[in-house]
C-alpha atoms as a PDB file:
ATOM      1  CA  UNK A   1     -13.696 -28.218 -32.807  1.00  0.00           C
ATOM      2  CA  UNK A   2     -11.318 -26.896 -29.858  1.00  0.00           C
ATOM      3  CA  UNK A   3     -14.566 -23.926 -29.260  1.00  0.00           C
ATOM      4  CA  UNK A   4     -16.895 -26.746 -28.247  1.00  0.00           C
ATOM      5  CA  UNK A   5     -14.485 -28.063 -25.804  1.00  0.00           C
ATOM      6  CA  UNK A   6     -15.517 -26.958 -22.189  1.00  0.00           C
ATOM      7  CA  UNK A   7     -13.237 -25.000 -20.168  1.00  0.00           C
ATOM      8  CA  UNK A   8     -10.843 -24.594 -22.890  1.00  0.00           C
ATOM      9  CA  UNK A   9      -8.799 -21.515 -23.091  1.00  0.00           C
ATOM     10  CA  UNK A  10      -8.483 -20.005 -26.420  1.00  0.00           C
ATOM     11  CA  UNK A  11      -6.253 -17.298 -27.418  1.00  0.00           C
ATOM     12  CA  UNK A  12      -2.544 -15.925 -26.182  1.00  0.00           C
ATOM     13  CA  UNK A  13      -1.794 -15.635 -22.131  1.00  0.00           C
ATOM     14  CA  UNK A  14      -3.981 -12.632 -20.601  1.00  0.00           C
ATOM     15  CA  UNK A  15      -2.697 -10.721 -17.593  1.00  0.00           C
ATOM     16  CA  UNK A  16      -4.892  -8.298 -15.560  1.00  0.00           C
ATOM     17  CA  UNK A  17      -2.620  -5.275 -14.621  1.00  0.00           C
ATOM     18  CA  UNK A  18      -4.301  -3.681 -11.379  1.00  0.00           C
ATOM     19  CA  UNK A  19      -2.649  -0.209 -10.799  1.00  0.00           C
ATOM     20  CA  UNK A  20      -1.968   0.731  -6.984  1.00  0.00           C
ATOM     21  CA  UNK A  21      -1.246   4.832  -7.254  1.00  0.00           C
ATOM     22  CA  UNK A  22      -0.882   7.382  -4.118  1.00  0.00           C
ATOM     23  CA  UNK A  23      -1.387   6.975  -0.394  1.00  0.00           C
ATOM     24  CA  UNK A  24      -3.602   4.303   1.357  1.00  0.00           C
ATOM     25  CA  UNK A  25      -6.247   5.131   3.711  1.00  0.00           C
ATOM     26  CA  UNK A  26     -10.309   4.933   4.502  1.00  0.00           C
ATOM     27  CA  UNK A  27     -13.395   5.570   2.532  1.00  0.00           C
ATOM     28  CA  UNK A  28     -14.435   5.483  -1.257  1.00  0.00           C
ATOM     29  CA  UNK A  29     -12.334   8.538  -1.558  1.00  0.00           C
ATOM     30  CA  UNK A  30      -8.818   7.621  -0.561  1.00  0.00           C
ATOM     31  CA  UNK A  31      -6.408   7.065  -3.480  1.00  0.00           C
ATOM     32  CA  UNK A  32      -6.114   3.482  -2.369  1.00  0.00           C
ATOM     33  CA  UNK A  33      -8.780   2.128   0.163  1.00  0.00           C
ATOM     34  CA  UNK A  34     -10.560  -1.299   0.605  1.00  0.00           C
ATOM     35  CA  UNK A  35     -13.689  -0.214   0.395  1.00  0.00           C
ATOM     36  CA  UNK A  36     -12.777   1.671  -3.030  1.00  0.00           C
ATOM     37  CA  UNK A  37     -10.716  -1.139  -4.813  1.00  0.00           C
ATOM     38  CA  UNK A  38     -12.743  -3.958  -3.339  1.00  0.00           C
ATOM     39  CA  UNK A  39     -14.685  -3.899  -6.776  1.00  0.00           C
ATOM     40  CA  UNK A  40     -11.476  -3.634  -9.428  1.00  0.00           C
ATOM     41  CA  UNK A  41      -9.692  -6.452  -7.469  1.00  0.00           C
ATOM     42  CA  UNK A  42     -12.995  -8.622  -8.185  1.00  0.00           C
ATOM     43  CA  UNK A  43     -12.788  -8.176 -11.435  1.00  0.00           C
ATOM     44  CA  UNK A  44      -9.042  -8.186 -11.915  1.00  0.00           C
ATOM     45  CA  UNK A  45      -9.018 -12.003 -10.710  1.00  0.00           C
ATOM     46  CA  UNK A  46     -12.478 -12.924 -12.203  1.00  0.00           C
ATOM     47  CA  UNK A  47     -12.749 -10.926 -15.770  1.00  0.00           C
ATOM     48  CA  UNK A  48     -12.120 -13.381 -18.340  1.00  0.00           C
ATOM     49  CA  UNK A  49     -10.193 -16.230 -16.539  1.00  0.00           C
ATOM     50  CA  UNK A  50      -6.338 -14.346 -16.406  1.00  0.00           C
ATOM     51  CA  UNK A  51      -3.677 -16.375 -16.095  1.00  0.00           C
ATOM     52  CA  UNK A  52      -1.875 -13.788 -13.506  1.00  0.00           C
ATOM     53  CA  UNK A  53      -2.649 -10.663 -12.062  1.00  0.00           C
ATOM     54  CA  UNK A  54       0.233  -7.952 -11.614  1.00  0.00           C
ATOM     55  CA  UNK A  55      -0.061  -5.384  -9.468  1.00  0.00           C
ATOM     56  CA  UNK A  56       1.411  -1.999 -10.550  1.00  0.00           C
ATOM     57  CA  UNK A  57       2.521  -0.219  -7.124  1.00  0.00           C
ATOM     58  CA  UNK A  58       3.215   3.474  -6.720  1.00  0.00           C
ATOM     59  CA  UNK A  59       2.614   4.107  -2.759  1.00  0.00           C
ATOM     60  CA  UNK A  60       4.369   5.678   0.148  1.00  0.00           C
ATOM     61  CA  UNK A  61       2.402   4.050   2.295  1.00  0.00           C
ATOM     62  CA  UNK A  62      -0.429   5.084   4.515  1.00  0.00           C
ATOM     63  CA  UNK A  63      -3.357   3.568   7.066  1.00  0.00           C
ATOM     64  CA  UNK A  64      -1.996   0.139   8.427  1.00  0.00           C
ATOM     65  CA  UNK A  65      -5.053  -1.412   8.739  1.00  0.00           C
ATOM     66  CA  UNK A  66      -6.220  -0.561   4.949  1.00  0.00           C
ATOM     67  CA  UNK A  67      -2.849  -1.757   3.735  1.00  0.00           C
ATOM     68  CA  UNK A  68      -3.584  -5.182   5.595  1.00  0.00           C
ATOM     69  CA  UNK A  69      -7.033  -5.086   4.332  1.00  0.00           C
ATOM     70  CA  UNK A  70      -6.201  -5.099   0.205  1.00  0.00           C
ATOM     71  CA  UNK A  71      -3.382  -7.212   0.531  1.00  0.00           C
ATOM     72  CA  UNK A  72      -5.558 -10.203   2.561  1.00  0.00           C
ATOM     73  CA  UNK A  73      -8.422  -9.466  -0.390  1.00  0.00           C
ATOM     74  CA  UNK A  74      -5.655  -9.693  -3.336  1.00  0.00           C
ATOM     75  CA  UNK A  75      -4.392 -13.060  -1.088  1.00  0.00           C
ATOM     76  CA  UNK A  76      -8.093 -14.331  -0.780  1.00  0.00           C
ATOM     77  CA  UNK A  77      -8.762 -14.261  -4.353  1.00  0.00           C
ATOM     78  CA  UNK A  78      -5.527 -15.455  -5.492  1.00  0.00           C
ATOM     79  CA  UNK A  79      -5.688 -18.379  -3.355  1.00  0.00           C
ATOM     80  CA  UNK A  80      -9.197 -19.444  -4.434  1.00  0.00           C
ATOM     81  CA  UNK A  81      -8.758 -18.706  -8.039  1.00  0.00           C
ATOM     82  CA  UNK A  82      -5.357 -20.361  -8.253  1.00  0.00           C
ATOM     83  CA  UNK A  83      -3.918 -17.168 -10.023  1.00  0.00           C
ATOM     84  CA  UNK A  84      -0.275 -16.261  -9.303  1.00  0.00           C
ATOM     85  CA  UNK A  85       0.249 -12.003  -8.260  1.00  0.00           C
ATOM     86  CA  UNK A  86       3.362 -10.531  -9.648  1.00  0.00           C
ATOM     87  CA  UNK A  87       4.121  -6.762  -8.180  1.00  0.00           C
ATOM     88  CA  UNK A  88       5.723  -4.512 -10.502  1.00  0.00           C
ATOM     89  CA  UNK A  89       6.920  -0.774  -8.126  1.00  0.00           C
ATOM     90  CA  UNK A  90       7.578   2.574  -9.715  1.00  0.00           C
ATOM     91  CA  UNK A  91       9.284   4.865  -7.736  1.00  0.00           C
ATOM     92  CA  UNK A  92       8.390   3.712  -4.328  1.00  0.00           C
ATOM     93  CA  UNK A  93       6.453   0.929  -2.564  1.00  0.00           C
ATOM     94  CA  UNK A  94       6.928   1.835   1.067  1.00  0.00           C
ATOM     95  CA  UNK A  95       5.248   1.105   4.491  1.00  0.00           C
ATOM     96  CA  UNK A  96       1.675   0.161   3.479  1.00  0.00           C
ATOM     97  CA  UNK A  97       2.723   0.619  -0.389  1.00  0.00           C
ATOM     98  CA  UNK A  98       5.434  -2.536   0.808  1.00  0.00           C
ATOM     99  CA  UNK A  99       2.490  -4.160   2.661  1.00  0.00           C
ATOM    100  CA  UNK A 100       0.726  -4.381  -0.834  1.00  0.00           C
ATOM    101  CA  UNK A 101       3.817  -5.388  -3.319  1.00  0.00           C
ATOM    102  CA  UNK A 102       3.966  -8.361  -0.587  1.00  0.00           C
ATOM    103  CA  UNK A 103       0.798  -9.702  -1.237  1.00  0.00           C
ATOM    104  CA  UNK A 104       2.438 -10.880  -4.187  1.00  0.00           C
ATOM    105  CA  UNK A 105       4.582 -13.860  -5.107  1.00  0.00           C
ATOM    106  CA  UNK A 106       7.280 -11.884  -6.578  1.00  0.00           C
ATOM    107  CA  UNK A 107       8.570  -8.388  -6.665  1.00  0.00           C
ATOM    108  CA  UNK A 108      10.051  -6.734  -9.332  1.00  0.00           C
ATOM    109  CA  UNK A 109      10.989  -3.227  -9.261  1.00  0.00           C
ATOM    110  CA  UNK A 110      13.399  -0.980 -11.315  1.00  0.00           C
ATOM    111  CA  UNK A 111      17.051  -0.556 -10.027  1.00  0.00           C
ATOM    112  CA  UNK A 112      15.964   3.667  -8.966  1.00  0.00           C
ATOM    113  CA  UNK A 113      12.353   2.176  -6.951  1.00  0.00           C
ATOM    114  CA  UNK A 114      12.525   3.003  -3.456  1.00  0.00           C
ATOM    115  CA  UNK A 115      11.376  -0.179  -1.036  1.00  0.00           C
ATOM    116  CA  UNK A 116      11.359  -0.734   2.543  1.00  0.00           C
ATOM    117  CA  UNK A 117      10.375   1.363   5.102  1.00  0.00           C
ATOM    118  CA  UNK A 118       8.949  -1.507   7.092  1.00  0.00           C
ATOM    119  CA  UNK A 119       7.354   0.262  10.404  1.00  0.00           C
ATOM    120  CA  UNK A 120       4.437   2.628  11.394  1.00  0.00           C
ATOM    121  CA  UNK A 121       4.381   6.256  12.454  1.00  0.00           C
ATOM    122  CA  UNK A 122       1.975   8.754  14.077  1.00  0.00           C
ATOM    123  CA  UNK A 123       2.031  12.276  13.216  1.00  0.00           C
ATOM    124  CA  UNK A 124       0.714  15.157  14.900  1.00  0.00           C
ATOM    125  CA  UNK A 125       1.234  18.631  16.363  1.00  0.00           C
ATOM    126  CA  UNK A 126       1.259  20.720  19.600  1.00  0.00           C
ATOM    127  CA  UNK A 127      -0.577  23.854  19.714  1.00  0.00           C
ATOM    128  CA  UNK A 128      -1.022  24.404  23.321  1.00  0.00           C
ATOM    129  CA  UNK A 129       1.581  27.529  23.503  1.00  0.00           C
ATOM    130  CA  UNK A 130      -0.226  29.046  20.919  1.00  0.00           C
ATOM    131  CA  UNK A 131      -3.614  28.872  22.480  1.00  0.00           C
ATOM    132  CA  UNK A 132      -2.161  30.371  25.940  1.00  0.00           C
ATOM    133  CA  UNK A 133      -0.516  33.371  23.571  1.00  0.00           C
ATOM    134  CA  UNK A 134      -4.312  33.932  22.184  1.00  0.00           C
ATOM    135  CA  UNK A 135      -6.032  33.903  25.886  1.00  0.00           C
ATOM    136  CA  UNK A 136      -7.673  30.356  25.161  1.00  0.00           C
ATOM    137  CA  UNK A 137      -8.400  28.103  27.514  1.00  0.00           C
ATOM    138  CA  UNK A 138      -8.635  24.278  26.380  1.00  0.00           C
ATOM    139  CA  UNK A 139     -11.177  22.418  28.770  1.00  0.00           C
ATOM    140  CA  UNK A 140     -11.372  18.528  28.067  1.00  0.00           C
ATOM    141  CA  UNK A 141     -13.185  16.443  30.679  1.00  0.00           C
ATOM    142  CA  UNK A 142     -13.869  12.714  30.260  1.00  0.00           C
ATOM    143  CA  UNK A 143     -15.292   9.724  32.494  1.00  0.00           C
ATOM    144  CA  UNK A 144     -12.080   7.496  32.539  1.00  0.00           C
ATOM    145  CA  UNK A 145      -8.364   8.552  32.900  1.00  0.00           C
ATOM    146  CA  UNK A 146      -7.762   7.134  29.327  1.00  0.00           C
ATOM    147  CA  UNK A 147     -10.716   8.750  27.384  1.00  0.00           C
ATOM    148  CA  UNK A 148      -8.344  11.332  26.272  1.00  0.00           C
ATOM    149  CA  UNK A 149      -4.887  10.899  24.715  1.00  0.00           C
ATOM    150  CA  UNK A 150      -2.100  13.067  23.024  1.00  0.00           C
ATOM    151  CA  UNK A 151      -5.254  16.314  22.596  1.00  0.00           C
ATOM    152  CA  UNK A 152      -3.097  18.624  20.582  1.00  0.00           C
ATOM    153  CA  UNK A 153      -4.360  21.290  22.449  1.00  0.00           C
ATOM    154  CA  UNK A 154      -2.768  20.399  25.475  1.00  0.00           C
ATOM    155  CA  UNK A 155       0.732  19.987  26.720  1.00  0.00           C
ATOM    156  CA  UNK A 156       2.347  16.394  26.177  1.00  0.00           C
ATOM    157  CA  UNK A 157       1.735  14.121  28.915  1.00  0.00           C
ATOM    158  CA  UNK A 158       4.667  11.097  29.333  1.00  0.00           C
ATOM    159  CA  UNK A 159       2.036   8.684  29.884  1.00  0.00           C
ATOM    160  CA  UNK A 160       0.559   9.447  26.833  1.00  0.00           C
ATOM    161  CA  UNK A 161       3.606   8.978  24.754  1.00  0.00           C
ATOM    162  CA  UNK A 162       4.347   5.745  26.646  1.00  0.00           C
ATOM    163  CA  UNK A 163       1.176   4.126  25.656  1.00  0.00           C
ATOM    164  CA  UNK A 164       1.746   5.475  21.840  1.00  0.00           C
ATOM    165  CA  UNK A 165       4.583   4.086  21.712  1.00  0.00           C
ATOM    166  CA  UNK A 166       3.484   0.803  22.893  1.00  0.00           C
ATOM    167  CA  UNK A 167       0.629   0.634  20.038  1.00  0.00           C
ATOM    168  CA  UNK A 168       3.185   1.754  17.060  1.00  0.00           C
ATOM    169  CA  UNK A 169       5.271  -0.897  18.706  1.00  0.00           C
ATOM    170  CA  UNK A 170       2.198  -3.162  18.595  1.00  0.00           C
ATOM    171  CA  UNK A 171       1.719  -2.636  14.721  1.00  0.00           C
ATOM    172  CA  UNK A 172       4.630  -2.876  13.937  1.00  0.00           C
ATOM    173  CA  UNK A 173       4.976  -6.304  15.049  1.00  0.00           C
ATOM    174  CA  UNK A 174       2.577  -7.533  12.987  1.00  0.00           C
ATOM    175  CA  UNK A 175       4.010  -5.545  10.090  1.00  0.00           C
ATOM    176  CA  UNK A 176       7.452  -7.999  10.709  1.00  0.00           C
ATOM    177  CA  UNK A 177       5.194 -10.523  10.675  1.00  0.00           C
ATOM    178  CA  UNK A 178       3.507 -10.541   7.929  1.00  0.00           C
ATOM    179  CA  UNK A 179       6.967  -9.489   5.761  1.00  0.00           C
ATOM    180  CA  UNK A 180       8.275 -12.751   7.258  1.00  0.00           C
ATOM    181  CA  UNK A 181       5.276 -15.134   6.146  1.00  0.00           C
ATOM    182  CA  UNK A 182       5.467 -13.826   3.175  1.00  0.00           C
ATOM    183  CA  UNK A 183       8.735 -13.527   1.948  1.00  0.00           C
ATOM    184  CA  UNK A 184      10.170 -16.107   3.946  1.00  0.00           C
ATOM    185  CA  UNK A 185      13.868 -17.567   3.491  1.00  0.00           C
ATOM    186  CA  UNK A 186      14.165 -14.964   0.803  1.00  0.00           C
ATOM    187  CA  UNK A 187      15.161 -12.185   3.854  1.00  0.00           C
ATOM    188  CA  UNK A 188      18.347 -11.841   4.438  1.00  0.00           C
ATOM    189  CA  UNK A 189      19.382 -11.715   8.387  1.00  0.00           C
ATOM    190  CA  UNK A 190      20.120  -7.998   8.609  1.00  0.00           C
ATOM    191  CA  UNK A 191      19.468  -5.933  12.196  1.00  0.00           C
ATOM    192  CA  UNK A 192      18.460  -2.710   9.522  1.00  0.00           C
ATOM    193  CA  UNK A 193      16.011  -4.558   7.962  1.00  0.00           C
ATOM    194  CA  UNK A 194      12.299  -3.892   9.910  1.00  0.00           C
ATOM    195  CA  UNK A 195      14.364  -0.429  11.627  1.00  0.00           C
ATOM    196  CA  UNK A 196      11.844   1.591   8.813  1.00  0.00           C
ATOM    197  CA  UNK A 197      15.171   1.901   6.101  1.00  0.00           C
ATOM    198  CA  UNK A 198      14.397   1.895   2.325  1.00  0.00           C
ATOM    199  CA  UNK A 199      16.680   0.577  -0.127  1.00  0.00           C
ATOM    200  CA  UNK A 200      17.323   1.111  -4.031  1.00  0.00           C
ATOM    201  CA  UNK A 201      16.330  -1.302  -5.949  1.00  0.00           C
ATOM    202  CA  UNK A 202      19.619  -3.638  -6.111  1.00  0.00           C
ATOM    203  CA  UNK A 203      19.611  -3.440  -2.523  1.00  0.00           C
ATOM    204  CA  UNK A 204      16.792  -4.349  -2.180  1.00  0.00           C
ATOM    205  CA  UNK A 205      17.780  -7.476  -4.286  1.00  0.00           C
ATOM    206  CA  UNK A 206      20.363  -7.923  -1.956  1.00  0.00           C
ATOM    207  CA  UNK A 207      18.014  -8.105   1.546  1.00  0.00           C
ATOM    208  CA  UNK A 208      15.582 -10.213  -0.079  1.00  0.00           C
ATOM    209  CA  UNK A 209      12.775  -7.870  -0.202  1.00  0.00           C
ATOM    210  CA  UNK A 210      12.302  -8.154  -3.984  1.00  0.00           C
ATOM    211  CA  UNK A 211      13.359 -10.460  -6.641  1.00  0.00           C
ATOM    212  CA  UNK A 212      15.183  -8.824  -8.608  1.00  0.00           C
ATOM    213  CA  UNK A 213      15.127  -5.617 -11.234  1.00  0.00           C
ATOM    214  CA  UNK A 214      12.336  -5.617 -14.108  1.00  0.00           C
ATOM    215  CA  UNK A 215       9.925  -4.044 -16.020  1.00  0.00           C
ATOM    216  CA  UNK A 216       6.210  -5.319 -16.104  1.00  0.00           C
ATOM    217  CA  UNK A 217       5.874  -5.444 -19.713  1.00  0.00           C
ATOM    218  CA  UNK A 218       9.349  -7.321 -20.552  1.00  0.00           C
ATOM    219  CA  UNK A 219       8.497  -9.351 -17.545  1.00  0.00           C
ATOM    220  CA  UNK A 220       5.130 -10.573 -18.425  1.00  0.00           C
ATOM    221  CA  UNK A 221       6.714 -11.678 -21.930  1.00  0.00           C
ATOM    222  CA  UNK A 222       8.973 -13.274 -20.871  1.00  0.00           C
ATOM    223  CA  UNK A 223       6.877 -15.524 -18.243  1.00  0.00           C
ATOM    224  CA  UNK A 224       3.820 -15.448 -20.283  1.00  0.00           C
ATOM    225  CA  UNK A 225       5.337 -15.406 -24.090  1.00  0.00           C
ATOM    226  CA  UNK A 226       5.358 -12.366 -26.312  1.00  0.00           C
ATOM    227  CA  UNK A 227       1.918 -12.667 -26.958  1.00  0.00           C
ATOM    228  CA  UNK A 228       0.454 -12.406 -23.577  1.00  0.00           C
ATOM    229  CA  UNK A 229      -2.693  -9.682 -23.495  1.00  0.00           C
ATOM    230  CA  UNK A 230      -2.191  -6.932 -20.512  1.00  0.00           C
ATOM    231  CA  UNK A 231      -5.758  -6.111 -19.299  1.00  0.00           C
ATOM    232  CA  UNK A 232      -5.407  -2.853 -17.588  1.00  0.00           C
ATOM    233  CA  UNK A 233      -7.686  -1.786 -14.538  1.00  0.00           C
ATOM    234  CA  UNK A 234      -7.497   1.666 -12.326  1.00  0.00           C
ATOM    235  CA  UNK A 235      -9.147   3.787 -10.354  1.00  0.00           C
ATOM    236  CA  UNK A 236     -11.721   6.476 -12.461  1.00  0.00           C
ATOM    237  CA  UNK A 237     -12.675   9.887 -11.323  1.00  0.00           C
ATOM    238  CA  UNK A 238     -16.131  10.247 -10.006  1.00  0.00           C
ATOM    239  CA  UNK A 239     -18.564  11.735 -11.762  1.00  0.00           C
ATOM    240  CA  UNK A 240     -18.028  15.210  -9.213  1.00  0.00           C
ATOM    241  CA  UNK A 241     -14.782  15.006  -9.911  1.00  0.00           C
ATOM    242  CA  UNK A 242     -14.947  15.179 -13.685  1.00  0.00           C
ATOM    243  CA  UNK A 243     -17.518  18.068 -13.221  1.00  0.00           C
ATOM    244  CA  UNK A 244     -15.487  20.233 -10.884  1.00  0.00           C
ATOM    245  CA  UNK A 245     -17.361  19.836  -7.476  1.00  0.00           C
ATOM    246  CA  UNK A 246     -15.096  18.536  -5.333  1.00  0.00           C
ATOM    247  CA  UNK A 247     -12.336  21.147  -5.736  1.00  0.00           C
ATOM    248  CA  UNK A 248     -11.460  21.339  -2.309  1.00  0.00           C
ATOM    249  CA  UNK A 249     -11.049  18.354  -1.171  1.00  0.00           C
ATOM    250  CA  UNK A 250      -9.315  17.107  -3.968  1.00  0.00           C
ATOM    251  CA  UNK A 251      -6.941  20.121  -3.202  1.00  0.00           C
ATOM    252  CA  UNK A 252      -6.439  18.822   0.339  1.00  0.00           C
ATOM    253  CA  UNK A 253      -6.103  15.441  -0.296  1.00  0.00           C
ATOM    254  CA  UNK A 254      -3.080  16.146  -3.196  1.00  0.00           C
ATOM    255  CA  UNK A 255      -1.482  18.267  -0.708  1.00  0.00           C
ATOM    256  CA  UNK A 256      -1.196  15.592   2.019  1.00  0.00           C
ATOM    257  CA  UNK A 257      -0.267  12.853  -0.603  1.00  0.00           C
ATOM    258  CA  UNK A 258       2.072  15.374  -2.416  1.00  0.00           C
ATOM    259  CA  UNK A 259       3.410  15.272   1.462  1.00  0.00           C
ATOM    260  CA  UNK A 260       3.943  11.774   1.922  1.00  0.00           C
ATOM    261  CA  UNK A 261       5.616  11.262  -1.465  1.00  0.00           C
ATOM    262  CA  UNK A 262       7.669  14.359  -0.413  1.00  0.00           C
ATOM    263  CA  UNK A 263       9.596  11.875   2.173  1.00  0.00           C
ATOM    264  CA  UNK A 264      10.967   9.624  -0.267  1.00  0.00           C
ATOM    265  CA  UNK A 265      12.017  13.031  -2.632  1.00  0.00           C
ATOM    266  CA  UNK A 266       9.587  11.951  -4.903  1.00  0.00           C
END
């Protein structure tokens, strides 16, 4: 009689495991972007009623403002659906791949995950000495003094560094921030902690920014009893990709994410 019982559950605990791979930044074709996981995190939280969702993280981080915008959707839905999010890291969940593992409840991570790097950088290069070698002459004119910032073709202006500095400084801010509302009392009081460190995963322990070290599988048993159901939901290749058309900037986009692994020695 239990199947003619509404909004009954039948059958053992289900789980819906949403893997978070490679860097994070804009458009459909980013490893990890909003606009391209906006669908799977849907139907993580509303695919058969799960009891949790766990998020399987494997990012060194990427755009800010993508990181904040998949953690607040992942927050959204848990908070409407009444679902608890359990993060589960690999080998790294760092800067925006920390931003995501927060959006979580808990964080568990193996005792060889690196975790941390809590800050924002800006990246470019200078190319102005070359140009001069070559003859070239780089001509920028704009309407308003601040139009133009930090041109790589041109020598480094102080100014332009100053006010850089004062919009990483801005970000990161509200990277503190958020760490702080979510993890709370569970931070240690450390001056190293938002200075862009990572820590191992015991360490980690130790400053608060996980929970402790586990596996997802072992985990989810033992909070959800040995019978819990792991429904499994990733990224696919497009159909281009499976047919070999977008060689190239598949090749460029594995280079630069092969790149920002490469600072963790991953």
């Amino acid at each position: 009689m239990k199947r003619y019982i509404p909004f009954l559950k039948l059958g053992p605990p289900r789980v819906a495991v949403l893997r978070l791979t490679g860097t994070i930044g804009s458009g459909a074709r980013a490893p990890l972007s909003d606009e391209a996981l906006a669908p799977l995190i849907d139907r993580a939280f509303r695919k058969g009623k799960p009891d949790a969702v766990a998020l399987l993280i494997n990012s060194p981080g990427g755009s800010p403002v993508q990181s904040a915008l998949i953690a607040a959707r992942i927050r959204r839905l848990s908070e409407e659906k009444k679902i608890p999010v359990h993060a589960f890291v690999e080998d790294v969940a760092a800067s925006g791949g920390y931003w995501l593992a927060a959006a979580a409840d808990d964080i568990w991570a193996d005792y060889g995950s690196m975790i941390g790097s809590i800050g924002v950088i800006s990246a470019s290069f200078g190319a102005h000495e070359l140009l001069n070698r070559q003859g070239v002459e780089r001509r920028v004119y704009t309407s308003v003094k601040s139009k133009s910032m930090l041109d790589p073709f041109l020598p480094e202006k102080p100014e332009d560094v100053a006010r850089m500095k004062e919009i990483l400084s801005d970000m990161h801010a509200g990277f503190e921030a958020y760490v702080k509302s979510r993890r709370g009392e569970k931070l240690v009081n450390d001056p190293d902690l938002f200075t862009g460190r990572v820590w191992l995963g015991e360490k980690a322990v130790k400053m608060g920014l996980i929970d402790g070290l586990a596996h997802i599988e072992p985990k989810l048993k033992e909070l959800y009893g040995e019978k819990v159901v792991l429904i499994r939901y990733g990224r696919r290749r497009t159909t281009l990709s499976r047919l070999g058309l977008s060689v190239a900037d598949e090749a460029f986009a594995a280079i630069e994410e092969r790149a920002a692994f490469a600072r963790f020695g991953l």
